[in-house]
Structure formats: structure tokens, C-alpha cells
Protein backbone atom coordinates (compact mmCIF):
# COMPACT_ATOMS: atom_id res chain seq x y z
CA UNK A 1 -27.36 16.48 -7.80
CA UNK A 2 -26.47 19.28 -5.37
CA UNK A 3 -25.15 22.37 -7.02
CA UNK A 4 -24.09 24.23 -4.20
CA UNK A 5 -24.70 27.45 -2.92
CA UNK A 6 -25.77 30.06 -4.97
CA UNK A 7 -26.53 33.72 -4.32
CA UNK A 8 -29.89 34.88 -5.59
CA UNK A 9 -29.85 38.52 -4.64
CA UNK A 10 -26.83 40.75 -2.63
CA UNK A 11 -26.49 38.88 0.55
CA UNK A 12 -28.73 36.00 0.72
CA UNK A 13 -27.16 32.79 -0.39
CA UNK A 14 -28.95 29.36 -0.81
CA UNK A 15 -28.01 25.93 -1.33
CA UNK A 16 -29.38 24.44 -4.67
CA UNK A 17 -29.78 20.93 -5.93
CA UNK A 18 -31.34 19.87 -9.31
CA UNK A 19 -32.77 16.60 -10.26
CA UNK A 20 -34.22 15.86 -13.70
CA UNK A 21 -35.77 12.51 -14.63
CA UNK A 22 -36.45 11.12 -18.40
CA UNK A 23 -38.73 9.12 -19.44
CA UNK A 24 -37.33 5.84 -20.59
CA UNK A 25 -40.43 5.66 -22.88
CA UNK A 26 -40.97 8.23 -24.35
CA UNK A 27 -39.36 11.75 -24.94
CA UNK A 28 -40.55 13.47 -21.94
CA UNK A 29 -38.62 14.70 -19.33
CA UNK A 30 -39.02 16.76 -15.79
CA UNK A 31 -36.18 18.75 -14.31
CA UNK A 32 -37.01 19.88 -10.56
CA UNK A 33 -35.05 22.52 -9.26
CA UNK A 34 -34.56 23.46 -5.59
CA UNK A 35 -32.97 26.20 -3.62
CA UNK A 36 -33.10 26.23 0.24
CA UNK A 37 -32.71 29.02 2.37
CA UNK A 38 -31.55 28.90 6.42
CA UNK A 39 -34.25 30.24 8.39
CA UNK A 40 -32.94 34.27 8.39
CA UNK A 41 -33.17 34.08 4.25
CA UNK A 42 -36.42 32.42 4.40
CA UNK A 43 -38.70 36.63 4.16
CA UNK A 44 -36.09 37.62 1.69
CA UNK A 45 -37.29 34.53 -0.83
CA UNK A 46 -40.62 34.73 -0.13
CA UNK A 47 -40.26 38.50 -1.26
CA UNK A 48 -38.06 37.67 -4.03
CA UNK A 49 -40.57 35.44 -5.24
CA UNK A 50 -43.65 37.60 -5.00
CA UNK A 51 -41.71 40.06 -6.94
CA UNK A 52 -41.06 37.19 -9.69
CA UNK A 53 -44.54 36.21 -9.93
CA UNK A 54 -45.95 39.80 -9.73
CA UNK A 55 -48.27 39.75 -13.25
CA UNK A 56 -48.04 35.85 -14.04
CA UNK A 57 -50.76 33.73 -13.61
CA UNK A 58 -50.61 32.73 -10.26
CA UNK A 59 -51.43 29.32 -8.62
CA UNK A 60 -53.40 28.82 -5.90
CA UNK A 61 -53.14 26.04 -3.03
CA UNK A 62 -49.26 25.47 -3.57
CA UNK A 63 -46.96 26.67 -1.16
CA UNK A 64 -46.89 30.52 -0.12
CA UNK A 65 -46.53 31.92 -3.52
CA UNK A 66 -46.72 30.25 -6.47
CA UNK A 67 -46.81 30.97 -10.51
CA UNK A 68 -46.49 29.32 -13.86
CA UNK A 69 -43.39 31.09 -15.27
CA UNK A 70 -45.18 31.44 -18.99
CA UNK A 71 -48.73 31.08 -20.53
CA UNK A 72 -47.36 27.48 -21.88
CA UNK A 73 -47.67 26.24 -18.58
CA UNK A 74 -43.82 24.53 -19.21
CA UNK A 75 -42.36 25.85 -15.60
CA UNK A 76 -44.20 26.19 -12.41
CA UNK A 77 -42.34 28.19 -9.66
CA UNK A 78 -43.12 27.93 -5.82
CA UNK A 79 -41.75 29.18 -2.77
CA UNK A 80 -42.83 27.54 0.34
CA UNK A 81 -40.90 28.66 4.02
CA UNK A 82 -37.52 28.80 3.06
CA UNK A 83 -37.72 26.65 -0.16
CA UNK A 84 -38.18 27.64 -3.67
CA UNK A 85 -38.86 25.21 -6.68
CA UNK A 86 -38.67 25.71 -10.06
CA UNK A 87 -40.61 22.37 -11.99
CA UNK A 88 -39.86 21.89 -15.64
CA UNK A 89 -41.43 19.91 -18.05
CA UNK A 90 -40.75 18.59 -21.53
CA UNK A 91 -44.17 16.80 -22.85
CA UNK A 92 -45.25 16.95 -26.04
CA UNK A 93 -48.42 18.94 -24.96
CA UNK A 94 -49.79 20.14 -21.61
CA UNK A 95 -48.19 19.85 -18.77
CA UNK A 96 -50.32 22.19 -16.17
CA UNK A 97 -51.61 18.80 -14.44
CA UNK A 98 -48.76 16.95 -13.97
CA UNK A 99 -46.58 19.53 -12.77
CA UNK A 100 -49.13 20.88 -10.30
CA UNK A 101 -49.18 17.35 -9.33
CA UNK A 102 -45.37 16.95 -8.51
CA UNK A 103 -44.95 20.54 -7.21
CA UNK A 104 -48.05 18.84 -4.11
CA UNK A 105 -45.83 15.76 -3.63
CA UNK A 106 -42.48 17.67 -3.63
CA UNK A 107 -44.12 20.68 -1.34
CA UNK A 108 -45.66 17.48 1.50
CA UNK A 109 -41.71 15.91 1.51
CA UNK A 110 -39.90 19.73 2.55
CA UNK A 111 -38.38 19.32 6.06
């Protein structure tokens, strides 16, 4: 679902689209959140985001920047170029695997 453009600070304005997928199983769930930037936004996010992830527990071999929004390991946030993602996960228990897992897929399918 496209959301639309969005400002995320003074000036720089991105177009956002959400997805979220349930399992038809069971009561887990994954909401995927993106926000893309034309080319002269793309320092300002990656800035914005280093600034968000300054003292979280960082990830390493995803994207430019990347950090798990909380110690429950619930939200993982990249930026990559001129992309952010924000990966969400309802699971019962941990979700550090899978969502690393979807955040490589998503990261290999940016334009």
C-alpha cells in the first residue's frame, strides 16, 4: 500500500509504502515499511539514520546503516542509498533471524 509522501525532517520529503503480511496459520505477522528518497535526499537519510541508530545495537552486513530499534529484537531499521526500512515482527518469541533474513531479500530487490 503506498502511503504517499511524507516529510521526515524540514525539507526532505520521501515517498512511503507499507506492506504487512499475516500468517494465515498462526498469529504472527510482519509489517515492512519503506520510505524512498530521490537521489539529492539520499546523504540527508543516511545521516538521519546514523543519528537514529547512534547507541542501539547495530547490525552489521545490511545495507549502509543498520540497527534493531529495541533489545527485543521486534523492529530492525536499515537505510541503504536512498531507501530506509523499518521490519516489524509479531512472533511469539524471537524474531532476530527472520527479520535479518527479510531485511537481505528486501535490501537485493531495491532498484
Amino acid at each position: 500500500m503506498s502511503v504517499g509522501s511524507q516529510q521526515l525532517v524540514p525539507g526532505v520529503d520521501f515517498n512511503v509504502s507499507n506492506c504487512s503480511y499475516d500468517s494465515a496459520t498462526t498469529s504472527h505477522s510482519v509489517n515492512v515499511n519503506l520510505w524512498l528518497a530521490d537521489s539529492s535526499s539520499a546523504s540527508a537519510l543516511k545521516q538521519t539514520i546514523q543519528f537514529v541508530c547512534q547507541g542501539k545495537e547495530g547490525v552489521s552486513g545490511l545495507g549502509d546503516v543498520a540497527c534493531w530499534y529495541s533489545s527485543e529484537h521486534g523492529e530492525l531499521q536499515v537505510a541503504k542509498g536512498g531507501a530506509f526500512l523499518s521490519f516489524e515482527a509479531t512472533t511469539g518469541g524471537d524474531a532476530t533471524e527472520t527479520l535479518k533474513a527479510l531485511a537481505k531479500k528486501a535490501l537485493g530487490r531495491l532498484p
